[in-house]
C-alpha atoms as a PDB file:
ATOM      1  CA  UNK A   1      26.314 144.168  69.350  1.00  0.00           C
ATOM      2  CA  UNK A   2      25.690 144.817  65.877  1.00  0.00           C
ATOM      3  CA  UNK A   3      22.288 144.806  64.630  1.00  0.00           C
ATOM      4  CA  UNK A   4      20.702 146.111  61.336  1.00  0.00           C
ATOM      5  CA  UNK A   5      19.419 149.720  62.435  1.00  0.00           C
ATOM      6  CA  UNK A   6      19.569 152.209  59.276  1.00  0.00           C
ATOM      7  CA  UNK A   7      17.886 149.429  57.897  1.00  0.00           C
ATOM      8  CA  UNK A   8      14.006 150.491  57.424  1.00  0.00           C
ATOM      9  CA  UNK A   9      10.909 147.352  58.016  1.00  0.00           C
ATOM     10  CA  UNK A  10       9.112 146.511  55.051  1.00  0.00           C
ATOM     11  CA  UNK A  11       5.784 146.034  57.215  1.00  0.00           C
ATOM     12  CA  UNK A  12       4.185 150.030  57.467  1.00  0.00           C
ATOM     13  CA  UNK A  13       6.748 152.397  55.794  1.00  0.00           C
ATOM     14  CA  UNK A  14       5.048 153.071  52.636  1.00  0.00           C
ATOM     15  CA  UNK A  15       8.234 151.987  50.690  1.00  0.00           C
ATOM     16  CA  UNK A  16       6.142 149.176  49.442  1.00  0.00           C
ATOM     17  CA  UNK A  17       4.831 150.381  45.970  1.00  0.00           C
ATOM     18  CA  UNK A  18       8.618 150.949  45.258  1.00  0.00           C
ATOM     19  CA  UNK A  19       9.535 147.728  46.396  1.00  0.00           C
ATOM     20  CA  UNK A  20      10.434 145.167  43.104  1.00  0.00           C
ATOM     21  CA  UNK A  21      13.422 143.146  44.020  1.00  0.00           C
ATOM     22  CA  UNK A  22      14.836 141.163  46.713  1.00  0.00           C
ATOM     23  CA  UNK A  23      18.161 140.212  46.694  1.00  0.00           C
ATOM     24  CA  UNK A  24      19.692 137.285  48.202  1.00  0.00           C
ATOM     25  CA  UNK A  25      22.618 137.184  49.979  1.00  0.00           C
ATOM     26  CA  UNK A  26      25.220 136.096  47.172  1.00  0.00           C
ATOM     27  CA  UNK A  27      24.194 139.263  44.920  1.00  0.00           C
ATOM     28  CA  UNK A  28      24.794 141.265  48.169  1.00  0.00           C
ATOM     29  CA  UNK A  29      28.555 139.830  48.761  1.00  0.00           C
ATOM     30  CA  UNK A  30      28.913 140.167  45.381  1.00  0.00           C
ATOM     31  CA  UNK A  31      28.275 143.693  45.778  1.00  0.00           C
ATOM     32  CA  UNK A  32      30.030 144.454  48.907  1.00  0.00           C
ATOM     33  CA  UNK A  33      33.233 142.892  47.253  1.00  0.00           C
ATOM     34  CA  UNK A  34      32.712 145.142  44.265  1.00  0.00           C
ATOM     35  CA  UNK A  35      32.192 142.424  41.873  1.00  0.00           C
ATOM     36  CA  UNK A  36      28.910 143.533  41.209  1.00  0.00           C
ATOM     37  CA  UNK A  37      26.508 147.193  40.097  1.00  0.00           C
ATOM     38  CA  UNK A  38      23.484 146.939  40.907  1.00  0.00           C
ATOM     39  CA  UNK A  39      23.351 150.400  38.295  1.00  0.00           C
ATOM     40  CA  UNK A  40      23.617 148.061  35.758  1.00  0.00           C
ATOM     41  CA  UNK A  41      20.225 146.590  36.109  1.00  0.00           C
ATOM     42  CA  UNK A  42      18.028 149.185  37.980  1.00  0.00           C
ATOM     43  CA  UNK A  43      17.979 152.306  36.841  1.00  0.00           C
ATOM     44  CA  UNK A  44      18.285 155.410  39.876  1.00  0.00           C
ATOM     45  CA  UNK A  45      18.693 154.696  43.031  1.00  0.00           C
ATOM     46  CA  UNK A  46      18.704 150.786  43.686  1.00  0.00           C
ATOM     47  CA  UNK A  47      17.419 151.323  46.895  1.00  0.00           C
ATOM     48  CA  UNK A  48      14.079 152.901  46.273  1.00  0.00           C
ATOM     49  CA  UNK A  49      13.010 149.129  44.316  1.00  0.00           C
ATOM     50  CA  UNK A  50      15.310 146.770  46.174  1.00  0.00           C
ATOM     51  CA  UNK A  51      15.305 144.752  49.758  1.00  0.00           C
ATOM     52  CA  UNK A  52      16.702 142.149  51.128  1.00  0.00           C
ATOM     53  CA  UNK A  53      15.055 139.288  54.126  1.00  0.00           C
ATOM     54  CA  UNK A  54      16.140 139.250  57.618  1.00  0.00           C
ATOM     55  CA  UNK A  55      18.102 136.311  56.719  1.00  0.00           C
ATOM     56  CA  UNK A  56      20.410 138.071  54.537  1.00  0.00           C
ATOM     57  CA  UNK A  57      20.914 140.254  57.096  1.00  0.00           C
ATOM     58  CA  UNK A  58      21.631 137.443  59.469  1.00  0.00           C
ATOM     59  CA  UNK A  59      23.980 136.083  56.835  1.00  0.00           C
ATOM     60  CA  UNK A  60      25.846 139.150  55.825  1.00  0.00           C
ATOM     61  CA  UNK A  61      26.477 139.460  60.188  1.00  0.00           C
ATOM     62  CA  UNK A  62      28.036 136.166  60.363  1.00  0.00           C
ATOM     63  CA  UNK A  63      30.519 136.204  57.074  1.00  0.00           C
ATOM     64  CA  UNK A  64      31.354 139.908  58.740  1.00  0.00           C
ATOM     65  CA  UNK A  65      32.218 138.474  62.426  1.00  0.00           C
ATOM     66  CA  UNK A  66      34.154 135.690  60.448  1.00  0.00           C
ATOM     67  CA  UNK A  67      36.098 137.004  59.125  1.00  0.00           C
ATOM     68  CA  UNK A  68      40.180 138.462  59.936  1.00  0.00           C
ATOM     69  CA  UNK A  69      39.115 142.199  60.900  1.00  0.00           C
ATOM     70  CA  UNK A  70      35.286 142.021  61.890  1.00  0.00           C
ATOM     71  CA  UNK A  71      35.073 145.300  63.179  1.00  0.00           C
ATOM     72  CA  UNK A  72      35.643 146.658  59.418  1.00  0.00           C
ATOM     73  CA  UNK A  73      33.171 144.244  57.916  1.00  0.00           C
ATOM     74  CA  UNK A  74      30.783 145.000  60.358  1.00  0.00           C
ATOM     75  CA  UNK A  75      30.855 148.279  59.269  1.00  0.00           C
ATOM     76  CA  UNK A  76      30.787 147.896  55.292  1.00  0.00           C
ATOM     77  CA  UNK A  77      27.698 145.496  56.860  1.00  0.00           C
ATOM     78  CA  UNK A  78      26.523 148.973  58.408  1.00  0.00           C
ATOM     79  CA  UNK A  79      26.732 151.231  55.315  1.00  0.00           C
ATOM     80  CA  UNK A  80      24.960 148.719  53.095  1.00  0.00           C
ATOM     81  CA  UNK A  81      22.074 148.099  55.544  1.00  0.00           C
ATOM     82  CA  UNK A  82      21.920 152.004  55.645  1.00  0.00           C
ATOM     83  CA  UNK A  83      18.294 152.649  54.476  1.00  0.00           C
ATOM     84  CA  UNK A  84      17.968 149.477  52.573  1.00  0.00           C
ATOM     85  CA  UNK A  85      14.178 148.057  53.562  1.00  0.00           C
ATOM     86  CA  UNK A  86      14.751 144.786  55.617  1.00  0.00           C
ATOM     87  CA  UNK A  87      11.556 141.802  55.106  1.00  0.00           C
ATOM     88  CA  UNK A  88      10.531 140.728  58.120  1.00  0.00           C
ATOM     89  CA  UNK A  89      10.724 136.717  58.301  1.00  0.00           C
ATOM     90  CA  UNK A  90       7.352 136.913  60.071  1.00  0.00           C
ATOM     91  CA  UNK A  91       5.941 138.131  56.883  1.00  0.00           C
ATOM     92  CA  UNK A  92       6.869 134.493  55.061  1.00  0.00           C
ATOM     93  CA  UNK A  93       5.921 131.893  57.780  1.00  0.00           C
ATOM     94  CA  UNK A  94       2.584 130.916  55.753  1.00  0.00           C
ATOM     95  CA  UNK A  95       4.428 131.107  52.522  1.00  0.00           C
ATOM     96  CA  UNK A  96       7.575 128.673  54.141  1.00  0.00           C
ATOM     97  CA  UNK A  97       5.399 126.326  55.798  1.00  0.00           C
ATOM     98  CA  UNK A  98       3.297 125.617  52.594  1.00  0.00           C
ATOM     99  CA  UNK A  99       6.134 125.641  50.224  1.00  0.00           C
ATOM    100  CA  UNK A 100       8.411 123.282  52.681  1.00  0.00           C
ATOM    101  CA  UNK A 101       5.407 120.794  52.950  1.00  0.00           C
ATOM    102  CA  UNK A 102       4.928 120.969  49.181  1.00  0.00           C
ATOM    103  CA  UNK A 103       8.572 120.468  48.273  1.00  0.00           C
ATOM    104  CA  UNK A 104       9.104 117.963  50.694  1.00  0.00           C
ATOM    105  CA  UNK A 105       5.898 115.819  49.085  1.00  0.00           C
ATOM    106  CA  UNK A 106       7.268 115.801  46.216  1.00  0.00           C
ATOM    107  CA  UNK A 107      10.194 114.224  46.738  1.00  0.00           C
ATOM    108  CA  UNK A 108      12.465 117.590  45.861  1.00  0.00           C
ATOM    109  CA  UNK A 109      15.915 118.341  47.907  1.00  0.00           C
ATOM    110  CA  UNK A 110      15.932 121.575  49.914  1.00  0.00           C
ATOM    111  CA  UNK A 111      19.413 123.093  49.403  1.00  0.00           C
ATOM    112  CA  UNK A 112      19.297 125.725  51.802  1.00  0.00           C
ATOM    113  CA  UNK A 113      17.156 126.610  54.943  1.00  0.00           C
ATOM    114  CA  UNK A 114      17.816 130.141  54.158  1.00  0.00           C
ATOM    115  CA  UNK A 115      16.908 130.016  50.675  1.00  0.00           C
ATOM    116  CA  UNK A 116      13.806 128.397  51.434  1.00  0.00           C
ATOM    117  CA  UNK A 117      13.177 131.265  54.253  1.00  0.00           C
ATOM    118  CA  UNK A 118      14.238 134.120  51.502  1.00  0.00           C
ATOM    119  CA  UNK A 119      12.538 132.618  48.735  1.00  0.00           C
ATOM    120  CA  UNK A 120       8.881 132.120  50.878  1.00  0.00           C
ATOM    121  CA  UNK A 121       9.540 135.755  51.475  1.00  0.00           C
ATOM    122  CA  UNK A 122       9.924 136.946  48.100  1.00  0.00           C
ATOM    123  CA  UNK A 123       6.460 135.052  47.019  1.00  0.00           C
ATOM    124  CA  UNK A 124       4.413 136.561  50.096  1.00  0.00           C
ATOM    125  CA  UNK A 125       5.561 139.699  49.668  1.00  0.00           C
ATOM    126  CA  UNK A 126       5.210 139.308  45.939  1.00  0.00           C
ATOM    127  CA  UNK A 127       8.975 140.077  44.973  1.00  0.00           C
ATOM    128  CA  UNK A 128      11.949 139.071  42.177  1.00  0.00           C
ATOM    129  CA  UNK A 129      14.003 137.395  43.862  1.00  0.00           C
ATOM    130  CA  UNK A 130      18.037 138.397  42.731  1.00  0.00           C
ATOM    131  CA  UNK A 131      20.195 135.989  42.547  1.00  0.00           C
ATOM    132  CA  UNK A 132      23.391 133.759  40.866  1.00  0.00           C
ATOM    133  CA  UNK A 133      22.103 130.395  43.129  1.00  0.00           C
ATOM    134  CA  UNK A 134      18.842 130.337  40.474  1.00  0.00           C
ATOM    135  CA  UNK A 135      19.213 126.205  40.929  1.00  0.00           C
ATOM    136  CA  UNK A 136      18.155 126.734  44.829  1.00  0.00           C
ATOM    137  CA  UNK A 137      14.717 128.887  43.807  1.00  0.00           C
ATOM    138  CA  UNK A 138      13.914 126.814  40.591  1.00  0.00           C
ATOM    139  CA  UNK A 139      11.358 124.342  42.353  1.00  0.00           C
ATOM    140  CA  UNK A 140       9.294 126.937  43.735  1.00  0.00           C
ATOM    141  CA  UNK A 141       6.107 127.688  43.456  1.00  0.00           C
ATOM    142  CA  UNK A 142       5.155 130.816  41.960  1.00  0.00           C
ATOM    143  CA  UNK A 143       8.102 132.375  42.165  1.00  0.00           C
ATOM    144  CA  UNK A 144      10.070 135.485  40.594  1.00  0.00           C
ATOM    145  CA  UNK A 145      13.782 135.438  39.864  1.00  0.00           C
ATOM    146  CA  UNK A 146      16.112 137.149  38.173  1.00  0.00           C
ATOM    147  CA  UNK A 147      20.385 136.009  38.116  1.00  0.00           C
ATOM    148  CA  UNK A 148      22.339 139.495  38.080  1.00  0.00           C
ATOM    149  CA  UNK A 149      25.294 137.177  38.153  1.00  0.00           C
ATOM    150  CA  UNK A 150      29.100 138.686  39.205  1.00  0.00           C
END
């Protein structure tokens, strides 16, 4: 089965001081549909200061196996994930349970399970989250985002 190997761990590769961004999943479809350079807004090579969560990852796999041909979106899937750092969800679970309790308390909606997972991420890992769903990260708690909208 397809899993994310290319794909380097945030957690002990030294990639870390490098790291600035992570990008959600709709900046990354934008991207793999060519709606979107992520040259425009990073100088060099994007990959050297941008990551993405697990999640992503797990969300990128399931519009690829959707879809009409999955064996060719599995592989654009592959090339993208090819030495892009992957955050570990283990590396957020402090950061989600604190900001899913807080949120909750105070009454605000949770849009997306994922979003909350990506965005706990970004804040423990102290990253910018990219993104065109802002509205889904705007309740959080010190967080980072930037749209680099289609």
């Amino acid at each position: 089965m397809f899993g994310y190997s290319g794909g380097q761990s945030l957690s002990g590769q030294g990639r870390r001081a490098m790291m600035r961004y992570l990008l959600d999943t709709s900046v990354c479809v934008f991207y793999l549909r060519g709606k979107l350079d992520f040259s425009r807004f990073v100088e060099g090579q994007w990959r050297e200061c941008c990551c993405i969560s697990e999640v992503t990852v797990l969300e990128l796999r399931y519009g690829a196996e959707n879809n009409n041909n999955p064996q060719k979106h599995h592989h654009v899937v592959d090339v993208f994930l090819s030495g892009l750092t992957v955050v570990p969800i283990a590396s957020a679970v402090d950061a989600y349970a604190k900001e899913k309790v807080r949120l909750r308390r105070a009454g605000v909606p949770l849009h997306d399970e994922f979003d909350l997972i990506i965005g706990a991420s970004a804040i423990a890992s102290d990253l910018i989250v990219v993104t065109d769903n802002t509205r889904h990260f705007k309740n959080f708690e010190n967080i980072k985002i930037e749209s680099w909208g289609a």
